[in-house]
N, C-alpha and C. Protein backbone atom coordinates (compact mmCIF):
# COMPACT_ATOMS: atom_id res chain seq x y z
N UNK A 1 -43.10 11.46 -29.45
CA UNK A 1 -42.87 12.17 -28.21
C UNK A 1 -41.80 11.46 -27.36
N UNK A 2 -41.61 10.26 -27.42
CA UNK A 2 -41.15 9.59 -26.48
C UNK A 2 -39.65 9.55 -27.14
N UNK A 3 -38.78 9.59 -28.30
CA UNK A 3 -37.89 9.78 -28.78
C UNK A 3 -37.67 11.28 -28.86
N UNK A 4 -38.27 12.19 -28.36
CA UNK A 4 -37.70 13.51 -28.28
C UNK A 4 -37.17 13.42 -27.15
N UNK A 5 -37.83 13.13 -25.57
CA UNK A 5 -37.93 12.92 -24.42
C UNK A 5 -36.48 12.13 -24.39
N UNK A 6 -36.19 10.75 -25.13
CA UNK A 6 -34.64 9.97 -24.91
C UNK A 6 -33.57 11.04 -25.42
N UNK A 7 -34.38 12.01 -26.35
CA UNK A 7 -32.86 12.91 -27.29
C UNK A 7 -33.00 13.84 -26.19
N UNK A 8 -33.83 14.76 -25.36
CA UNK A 8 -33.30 15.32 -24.36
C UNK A 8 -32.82 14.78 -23.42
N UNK A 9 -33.23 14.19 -22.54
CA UNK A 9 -32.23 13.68 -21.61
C UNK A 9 -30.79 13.28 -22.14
N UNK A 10 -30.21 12.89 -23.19
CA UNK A 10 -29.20 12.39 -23.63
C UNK A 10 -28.59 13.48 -23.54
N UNK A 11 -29.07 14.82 -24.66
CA UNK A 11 -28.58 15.92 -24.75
C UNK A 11 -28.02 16.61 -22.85
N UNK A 12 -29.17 16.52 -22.35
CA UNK A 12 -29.06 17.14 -20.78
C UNK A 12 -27.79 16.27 -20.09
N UNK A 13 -27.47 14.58 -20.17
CA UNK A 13 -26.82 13.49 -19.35
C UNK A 13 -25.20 14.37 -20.23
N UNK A 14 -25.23 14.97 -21.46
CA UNK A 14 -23.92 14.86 -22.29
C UNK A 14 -23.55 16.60 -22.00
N UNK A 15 -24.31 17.31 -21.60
CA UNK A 15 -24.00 18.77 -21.03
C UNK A 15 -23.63 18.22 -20.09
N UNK A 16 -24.62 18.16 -18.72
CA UNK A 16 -23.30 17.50 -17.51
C UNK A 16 -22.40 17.19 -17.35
N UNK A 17 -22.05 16.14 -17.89
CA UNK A 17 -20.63 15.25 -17.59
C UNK A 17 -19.74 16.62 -18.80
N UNK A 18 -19.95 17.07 -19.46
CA UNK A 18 -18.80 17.83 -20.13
C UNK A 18 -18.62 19.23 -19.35
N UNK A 19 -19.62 19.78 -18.66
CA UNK A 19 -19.36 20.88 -18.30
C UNK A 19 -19.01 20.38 -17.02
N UNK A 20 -19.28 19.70 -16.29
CA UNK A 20 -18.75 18.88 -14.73
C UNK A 20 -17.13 18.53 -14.89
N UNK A 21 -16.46 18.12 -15.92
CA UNK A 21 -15.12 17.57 -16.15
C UNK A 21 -13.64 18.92 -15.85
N UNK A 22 -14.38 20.25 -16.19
CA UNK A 22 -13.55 21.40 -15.78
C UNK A 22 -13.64 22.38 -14.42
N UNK A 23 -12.27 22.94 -14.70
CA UNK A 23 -12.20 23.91 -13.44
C UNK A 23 -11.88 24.97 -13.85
N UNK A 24 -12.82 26.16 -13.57
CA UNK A 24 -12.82 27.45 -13.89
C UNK A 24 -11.47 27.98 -13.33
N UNK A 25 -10.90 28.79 -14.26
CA UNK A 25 -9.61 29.07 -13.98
C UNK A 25 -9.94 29.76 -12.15
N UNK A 26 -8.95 29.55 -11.68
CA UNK A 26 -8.42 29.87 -10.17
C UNK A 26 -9.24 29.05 -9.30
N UNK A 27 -10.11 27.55 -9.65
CA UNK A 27 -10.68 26.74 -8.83
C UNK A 27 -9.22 26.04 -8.47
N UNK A 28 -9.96 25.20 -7.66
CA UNK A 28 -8.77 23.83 -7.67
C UNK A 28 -9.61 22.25 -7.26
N UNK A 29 -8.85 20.99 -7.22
CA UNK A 29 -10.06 20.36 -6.96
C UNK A 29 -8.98 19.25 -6.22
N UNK A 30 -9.36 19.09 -5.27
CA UNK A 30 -8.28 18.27 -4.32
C UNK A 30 -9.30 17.14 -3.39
N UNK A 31 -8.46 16.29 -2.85
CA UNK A 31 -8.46 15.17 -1.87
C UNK A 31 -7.50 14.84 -1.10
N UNK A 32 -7.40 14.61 -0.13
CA UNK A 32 -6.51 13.83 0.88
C UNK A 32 -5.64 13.18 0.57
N UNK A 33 -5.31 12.36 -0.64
CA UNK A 33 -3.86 12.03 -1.51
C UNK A 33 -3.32 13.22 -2.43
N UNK A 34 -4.17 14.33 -2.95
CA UNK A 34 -3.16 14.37 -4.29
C UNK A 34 -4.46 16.17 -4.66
N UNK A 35 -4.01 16.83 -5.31
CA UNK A 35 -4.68 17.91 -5.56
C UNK A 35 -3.81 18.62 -7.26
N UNK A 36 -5.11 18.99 -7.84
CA UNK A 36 -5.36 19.83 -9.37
C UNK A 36 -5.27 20.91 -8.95
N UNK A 37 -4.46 22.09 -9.34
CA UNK A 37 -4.58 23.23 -9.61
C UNK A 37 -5.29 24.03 -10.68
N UNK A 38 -5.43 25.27 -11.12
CA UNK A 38 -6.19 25.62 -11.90
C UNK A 38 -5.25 25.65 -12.89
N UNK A 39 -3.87 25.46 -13.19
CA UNK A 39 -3.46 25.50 -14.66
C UNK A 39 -3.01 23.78 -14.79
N UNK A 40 -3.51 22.77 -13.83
CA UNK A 40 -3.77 21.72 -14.72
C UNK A 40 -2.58 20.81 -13.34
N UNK A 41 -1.92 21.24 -13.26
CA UNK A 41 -0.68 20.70 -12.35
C UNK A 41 -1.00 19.71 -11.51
N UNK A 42 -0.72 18.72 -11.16
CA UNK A 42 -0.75 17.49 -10.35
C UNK A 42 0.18 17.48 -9.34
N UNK A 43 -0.36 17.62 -7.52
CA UNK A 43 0.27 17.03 -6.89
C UNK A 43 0.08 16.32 -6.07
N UNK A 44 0.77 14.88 -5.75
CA UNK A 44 0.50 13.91 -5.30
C UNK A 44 0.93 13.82 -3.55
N UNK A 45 0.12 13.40 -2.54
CA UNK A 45 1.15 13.21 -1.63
C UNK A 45 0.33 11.78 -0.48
N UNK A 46 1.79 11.09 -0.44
CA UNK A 46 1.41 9.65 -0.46
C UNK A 46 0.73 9.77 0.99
N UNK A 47 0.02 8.74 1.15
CA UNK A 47 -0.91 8.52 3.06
C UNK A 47 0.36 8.08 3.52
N UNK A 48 0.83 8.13 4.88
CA UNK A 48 1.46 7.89 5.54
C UNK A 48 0.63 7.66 7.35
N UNK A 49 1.35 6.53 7.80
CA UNK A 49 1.41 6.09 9.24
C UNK A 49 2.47 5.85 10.21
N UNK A 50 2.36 6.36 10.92
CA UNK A 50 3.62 6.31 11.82
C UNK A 50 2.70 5.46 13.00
N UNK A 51 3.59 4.31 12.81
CA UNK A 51 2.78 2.67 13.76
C UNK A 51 3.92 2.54 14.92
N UNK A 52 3.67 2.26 16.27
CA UNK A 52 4.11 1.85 17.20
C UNK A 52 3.79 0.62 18.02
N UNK A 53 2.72 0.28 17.20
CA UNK A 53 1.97 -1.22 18.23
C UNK A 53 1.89 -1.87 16.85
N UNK A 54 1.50 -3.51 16.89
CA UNK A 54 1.04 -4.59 15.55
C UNK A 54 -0.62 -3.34 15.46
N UNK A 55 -0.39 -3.88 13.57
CA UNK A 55 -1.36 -3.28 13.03
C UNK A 55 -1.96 -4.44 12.09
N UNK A 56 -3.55 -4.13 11.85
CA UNK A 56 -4.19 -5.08 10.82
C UNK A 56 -4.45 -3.89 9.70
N UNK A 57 -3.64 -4.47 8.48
CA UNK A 57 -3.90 -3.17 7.63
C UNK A 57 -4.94 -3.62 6.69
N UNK A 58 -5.64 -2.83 6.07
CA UNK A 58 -6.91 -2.92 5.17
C UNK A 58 -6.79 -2.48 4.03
N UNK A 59 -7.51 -3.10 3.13
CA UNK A 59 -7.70 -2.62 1.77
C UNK A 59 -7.47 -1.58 1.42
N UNK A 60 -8.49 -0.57 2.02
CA UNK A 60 -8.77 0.75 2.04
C UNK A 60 -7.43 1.67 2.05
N UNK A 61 -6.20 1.39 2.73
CA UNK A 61 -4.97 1.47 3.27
C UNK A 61 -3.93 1.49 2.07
N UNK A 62 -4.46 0.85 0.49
CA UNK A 62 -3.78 0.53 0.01
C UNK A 62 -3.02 1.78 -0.90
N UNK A 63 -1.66 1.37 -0.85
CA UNK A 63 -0.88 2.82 -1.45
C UNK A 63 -0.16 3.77 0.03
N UNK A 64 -0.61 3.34 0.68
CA UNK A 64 0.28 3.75 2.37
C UNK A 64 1.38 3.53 2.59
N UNK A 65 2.32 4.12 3.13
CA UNK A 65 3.62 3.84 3.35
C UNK A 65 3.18 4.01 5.16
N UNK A 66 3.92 2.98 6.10
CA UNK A 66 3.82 2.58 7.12
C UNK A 66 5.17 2.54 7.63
N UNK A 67 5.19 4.04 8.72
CA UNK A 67 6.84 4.07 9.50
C UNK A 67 7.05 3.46 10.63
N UNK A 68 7.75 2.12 10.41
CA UNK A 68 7.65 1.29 11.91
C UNK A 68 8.28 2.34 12.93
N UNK A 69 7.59 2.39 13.95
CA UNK A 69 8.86 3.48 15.11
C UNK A 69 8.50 2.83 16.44
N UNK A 70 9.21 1.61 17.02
CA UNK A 70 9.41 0.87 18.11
C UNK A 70 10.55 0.58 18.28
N UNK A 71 10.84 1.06 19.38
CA UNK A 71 12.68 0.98 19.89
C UNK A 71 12.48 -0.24 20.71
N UNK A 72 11.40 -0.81 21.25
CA UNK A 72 11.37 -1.69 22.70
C UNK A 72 11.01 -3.29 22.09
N UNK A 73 10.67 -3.71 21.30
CA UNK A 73 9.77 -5.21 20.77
C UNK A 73 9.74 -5.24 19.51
N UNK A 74 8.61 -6.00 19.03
CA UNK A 74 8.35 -6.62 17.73
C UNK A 74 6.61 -6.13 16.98
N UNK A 75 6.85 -5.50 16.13
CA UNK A 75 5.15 -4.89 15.54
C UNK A 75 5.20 -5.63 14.55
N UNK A 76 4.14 -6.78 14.63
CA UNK A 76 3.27 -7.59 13.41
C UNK A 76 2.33 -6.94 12.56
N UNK A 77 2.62 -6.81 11.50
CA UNK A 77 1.26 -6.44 10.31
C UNK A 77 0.89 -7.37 9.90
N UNK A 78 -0.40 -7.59 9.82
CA UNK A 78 -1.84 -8.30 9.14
C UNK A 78 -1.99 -7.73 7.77
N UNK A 79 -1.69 -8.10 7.14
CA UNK A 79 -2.05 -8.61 5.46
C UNK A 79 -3.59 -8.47 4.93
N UNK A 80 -4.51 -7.88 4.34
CA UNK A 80 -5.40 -8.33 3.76
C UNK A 80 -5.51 -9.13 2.76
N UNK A 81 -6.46 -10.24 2.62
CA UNK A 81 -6.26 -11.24 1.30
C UNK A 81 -5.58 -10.54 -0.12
N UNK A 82 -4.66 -11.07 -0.72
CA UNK A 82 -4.05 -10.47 -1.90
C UNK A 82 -5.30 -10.09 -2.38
N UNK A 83 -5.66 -9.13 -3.73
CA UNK A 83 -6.17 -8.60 -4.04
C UNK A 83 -5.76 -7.66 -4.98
N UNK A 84 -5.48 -8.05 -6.70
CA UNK A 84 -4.65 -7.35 -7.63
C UNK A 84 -4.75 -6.21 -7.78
N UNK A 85 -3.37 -4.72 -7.59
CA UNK A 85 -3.03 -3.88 -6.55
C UNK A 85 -3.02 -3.25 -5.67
N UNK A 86 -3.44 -3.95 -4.75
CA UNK A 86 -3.10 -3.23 -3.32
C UNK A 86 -1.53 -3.31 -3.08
N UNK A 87 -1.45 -2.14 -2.48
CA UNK A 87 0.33 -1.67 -2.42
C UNK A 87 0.42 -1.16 -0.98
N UNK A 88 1.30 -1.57 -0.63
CA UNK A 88 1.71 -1.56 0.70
C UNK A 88 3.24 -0.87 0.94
N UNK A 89 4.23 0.05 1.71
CA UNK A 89 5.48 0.05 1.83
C UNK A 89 5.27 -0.21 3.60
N UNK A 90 6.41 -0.74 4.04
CA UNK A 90 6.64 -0.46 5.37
C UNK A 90 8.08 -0.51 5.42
N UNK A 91 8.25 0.50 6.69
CA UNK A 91 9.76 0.81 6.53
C UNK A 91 9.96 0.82 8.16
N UNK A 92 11.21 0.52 8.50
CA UNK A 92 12.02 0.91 10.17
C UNK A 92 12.66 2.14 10.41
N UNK A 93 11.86 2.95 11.34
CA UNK A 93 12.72 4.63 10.94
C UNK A 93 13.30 4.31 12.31
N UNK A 94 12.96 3.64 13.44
CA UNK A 94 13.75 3.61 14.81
C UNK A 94 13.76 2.13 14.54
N UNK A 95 14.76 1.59 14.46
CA UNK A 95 14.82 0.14 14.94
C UNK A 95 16.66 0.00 15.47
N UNK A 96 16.92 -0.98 16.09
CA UNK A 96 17.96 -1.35 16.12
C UNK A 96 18.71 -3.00 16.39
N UNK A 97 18.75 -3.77 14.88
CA UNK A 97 18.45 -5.09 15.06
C UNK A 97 19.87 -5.78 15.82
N UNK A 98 20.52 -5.09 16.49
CA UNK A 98 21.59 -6.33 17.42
C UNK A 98 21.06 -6.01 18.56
N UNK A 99 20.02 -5.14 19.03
CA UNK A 99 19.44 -5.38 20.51
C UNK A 99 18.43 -5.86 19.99
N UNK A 100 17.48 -6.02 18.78
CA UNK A 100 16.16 -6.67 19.23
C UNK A 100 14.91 -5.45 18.74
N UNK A 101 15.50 -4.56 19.11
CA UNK A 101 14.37 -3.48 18.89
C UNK A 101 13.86 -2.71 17.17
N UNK A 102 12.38 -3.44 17.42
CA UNK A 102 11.98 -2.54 15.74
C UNK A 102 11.72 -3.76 15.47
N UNK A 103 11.59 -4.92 15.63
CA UNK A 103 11.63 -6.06 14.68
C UNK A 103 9.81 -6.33 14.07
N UNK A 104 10.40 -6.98 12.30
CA UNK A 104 9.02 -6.76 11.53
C UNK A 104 8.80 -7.43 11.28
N UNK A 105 7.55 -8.21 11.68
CA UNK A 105 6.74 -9.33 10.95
C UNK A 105 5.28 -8.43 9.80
N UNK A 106 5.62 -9.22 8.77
CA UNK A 106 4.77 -8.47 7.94
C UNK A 106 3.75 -9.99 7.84
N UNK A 107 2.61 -10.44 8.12
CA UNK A 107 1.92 -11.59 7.92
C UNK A 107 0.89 -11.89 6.73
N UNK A 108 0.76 -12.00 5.38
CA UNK A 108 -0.13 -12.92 5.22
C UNK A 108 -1.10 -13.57 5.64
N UNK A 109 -2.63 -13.32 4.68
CA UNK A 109 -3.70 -14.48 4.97
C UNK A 109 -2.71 -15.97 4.64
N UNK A 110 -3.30 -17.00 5.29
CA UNK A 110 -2.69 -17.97 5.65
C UNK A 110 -2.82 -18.66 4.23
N UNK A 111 -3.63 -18.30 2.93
CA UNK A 111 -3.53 -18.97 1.61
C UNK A 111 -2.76 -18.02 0.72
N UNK A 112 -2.04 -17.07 0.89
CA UNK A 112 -1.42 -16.14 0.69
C UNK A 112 0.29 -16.50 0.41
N UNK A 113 0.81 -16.47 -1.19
CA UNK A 113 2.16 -16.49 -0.74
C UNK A 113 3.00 -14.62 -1.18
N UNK A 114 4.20 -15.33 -0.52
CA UNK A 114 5.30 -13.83 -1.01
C UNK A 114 6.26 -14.76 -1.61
N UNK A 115 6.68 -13.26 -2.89
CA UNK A 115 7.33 -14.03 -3.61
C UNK A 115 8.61 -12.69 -4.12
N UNK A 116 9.63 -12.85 -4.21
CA UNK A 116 10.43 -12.16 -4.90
C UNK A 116 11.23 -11.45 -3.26
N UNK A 117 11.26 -11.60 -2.18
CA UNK A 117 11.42 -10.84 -0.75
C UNK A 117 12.66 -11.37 0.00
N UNK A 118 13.51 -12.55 -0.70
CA UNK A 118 14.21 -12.53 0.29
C UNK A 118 15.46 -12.18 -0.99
N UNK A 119 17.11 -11.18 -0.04
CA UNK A 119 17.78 -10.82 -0.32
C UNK A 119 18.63 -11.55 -1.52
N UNK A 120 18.92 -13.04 -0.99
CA UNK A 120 19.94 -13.46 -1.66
C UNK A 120 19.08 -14.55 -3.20
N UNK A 121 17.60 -14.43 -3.10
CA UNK A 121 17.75 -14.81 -4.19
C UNK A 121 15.96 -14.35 -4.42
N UNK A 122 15.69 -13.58 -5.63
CA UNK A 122 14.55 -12.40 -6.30
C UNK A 122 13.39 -13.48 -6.38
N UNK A 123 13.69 -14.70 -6.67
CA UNK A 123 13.12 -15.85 -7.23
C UNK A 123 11.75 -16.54 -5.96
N UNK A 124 12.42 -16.40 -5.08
CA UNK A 124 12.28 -17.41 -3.66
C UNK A 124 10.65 -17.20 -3.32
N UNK A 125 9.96 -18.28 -3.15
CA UNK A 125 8.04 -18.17 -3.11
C UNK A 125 8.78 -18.55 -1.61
N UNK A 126 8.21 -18.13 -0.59
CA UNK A 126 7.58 -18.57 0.56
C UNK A 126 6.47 -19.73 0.70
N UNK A 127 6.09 -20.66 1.32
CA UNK A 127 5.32 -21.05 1.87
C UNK A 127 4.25 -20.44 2.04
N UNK A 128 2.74 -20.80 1.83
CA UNK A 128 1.67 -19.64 2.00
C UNK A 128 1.65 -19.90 3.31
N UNK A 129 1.16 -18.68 3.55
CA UNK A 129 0.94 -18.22 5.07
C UNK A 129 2.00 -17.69 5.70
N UNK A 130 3.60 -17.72 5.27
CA UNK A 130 4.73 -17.63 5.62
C UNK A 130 4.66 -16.13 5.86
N UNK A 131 5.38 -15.97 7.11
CA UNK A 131 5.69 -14.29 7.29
C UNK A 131 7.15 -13.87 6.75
N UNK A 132 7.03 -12.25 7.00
CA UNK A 132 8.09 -12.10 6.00
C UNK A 132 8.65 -11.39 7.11
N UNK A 133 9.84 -11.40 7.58
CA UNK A 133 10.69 -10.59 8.52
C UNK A 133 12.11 -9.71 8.33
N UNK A 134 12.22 -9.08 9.24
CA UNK A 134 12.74 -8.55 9.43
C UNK A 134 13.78 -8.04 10.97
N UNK A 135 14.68 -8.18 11.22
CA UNK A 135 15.48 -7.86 12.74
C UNK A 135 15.38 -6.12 13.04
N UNK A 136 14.99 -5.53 12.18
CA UNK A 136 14.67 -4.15 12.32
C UNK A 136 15.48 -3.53 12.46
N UNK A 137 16.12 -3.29 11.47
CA UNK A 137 17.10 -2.14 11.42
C UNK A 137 17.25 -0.74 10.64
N UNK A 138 17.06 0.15 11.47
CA UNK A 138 16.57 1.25 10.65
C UNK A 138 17.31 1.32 9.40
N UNK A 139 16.26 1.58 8.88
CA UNK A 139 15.86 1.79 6.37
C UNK A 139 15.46 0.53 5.95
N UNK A 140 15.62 0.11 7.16
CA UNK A 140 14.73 -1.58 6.30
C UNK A 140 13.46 -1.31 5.99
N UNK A 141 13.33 -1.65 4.48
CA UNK A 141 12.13 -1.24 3.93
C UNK A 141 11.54 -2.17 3.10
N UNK A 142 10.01 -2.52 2.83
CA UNK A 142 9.97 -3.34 1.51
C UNK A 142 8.03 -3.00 1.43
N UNK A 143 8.46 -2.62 -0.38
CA UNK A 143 6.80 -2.76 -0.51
C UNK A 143 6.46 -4.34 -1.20
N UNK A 144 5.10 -4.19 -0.91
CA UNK A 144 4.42 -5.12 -1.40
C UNK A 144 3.14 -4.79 -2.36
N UNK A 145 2.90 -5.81 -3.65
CA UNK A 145 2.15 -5.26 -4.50
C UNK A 145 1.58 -6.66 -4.92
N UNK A 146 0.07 -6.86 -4.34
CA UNK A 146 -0.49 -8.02 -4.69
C UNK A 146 -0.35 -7.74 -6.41
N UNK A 147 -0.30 -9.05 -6.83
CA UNK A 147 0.11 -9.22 -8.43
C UNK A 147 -0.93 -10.58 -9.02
N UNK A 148 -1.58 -11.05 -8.08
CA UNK A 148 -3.00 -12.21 -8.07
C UNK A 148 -3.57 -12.21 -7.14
N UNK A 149 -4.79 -12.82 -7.05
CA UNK A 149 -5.05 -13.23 -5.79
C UNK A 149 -4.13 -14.16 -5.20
N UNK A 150 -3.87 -14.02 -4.43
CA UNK A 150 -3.40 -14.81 -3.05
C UNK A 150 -1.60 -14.76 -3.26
N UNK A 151 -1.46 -13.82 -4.30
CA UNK A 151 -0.07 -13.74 -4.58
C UNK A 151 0.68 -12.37 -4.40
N UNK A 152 1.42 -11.59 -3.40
CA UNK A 152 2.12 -10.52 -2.62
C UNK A 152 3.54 -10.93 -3.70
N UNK A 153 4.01 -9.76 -4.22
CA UNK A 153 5.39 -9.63 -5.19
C UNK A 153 6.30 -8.58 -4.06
N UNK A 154 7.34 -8.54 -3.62
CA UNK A 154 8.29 -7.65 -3.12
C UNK A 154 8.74 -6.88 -4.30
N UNK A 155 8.17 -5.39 -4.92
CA UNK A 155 8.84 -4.43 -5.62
C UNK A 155 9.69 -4.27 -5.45
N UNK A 156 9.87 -4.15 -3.88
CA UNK A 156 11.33 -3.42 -3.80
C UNK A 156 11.43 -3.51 -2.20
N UNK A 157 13.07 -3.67 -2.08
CA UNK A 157 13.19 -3.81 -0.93
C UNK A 157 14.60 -3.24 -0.38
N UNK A 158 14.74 -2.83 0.94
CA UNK A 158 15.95 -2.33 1.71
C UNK A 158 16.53 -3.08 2.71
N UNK A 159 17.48 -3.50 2.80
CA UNK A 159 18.17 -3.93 4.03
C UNK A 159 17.73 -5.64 3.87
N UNK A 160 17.53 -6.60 5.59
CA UNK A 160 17.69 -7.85 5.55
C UNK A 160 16.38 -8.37 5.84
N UNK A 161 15.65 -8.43 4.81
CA UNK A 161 13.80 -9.88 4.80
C UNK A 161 14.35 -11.26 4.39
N UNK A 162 13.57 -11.37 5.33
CA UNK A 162 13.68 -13.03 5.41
C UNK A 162 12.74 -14.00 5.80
N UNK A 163 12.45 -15.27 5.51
CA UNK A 163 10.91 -15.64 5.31
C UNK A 163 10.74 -16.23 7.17
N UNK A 164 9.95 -15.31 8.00
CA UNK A 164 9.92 -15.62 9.19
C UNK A 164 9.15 -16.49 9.51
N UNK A 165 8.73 -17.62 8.33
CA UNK A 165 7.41 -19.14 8.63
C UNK A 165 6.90 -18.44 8.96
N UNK A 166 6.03 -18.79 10.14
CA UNK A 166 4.66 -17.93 11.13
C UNK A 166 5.49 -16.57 11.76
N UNK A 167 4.31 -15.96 12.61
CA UNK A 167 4.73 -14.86 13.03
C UNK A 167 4.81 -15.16 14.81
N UNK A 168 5.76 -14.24 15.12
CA UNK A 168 6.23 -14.99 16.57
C UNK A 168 5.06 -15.27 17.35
């Protein structure tokens, strides 16, 4: 009795998950990043923030693209501990770096390095804890893609980063 009882439930656990996996033609099945259509189609669309004050960004956050838009000062981002991929972009859509305005401190936990971020050479580790800056000039852009713990890689980057030690 008790091995019929494991072969049904198995049978019942293996209907579920197979009939749960589809979408009846003209369903669709979506979320807040990215949505399935009913003939199968994928579309993606990235989180975005449009930041005007320093922000502490979070885990949760990760895969966000972040539009600096401060014409007047300096907006610091907070780092969550590396954590192998969390992905980060932040970019300057208003800045203007010979007055001052837009400028980016991107910060690191303080056991935290960046590595690959400054212009003139792909190679260059920062100091842990070191911030990564920027004079803010609009398209200055750079993501970040923890690649270890406690280790932030620059994928890719726009315009002039540079290792700002601490943050002002």
């Amino acid at each position: 009795m008790k091995k019929y009882l494991v072969l049904l439930l198995t049978l019942l656990m293996v209907f579920t998950l197979a009939n749960g996996a589809y979408c009846a033609d003209g369903d669709e099945l979506s979320t807040t990043s990215f949505r399935v259509d009913s003939s199968g189609q994928v579309y993606q669309k990235k989180l975005v923030e449009v930041v005007t004050t320093s922000d502490t960004v979070t885990a949760a956050e990760s895969g966000k693209v972040f539009f600096m838009n401060n014409d007047s000062g300096t907006i610091e981002f907070t780092l969550p501990t590396a954590v192998v991929g969390l992905t980060y972009t932040f970019t300057a859509i208003n800045g203007n770096a010979t007055s001052g305005q837009g400028v980016i401190y991107i910060d690191p936990a303080d056991a935290d390095l960046l590595i690959g971020c400054v212009n003139s050479s792909a190679g260059t580790t920062f100091a842990a804890g070191d911030s990564l800056y920027s004079p803010g000039a609009t398209g200055d852009s750079v993501t970040l893609t923890a690649s270890a713990a406690s280790t932030w890689v620059c994928t890719d980057r726009i315009g002039t980063w540079v290792d700002g030690n601490t943050s002002p």
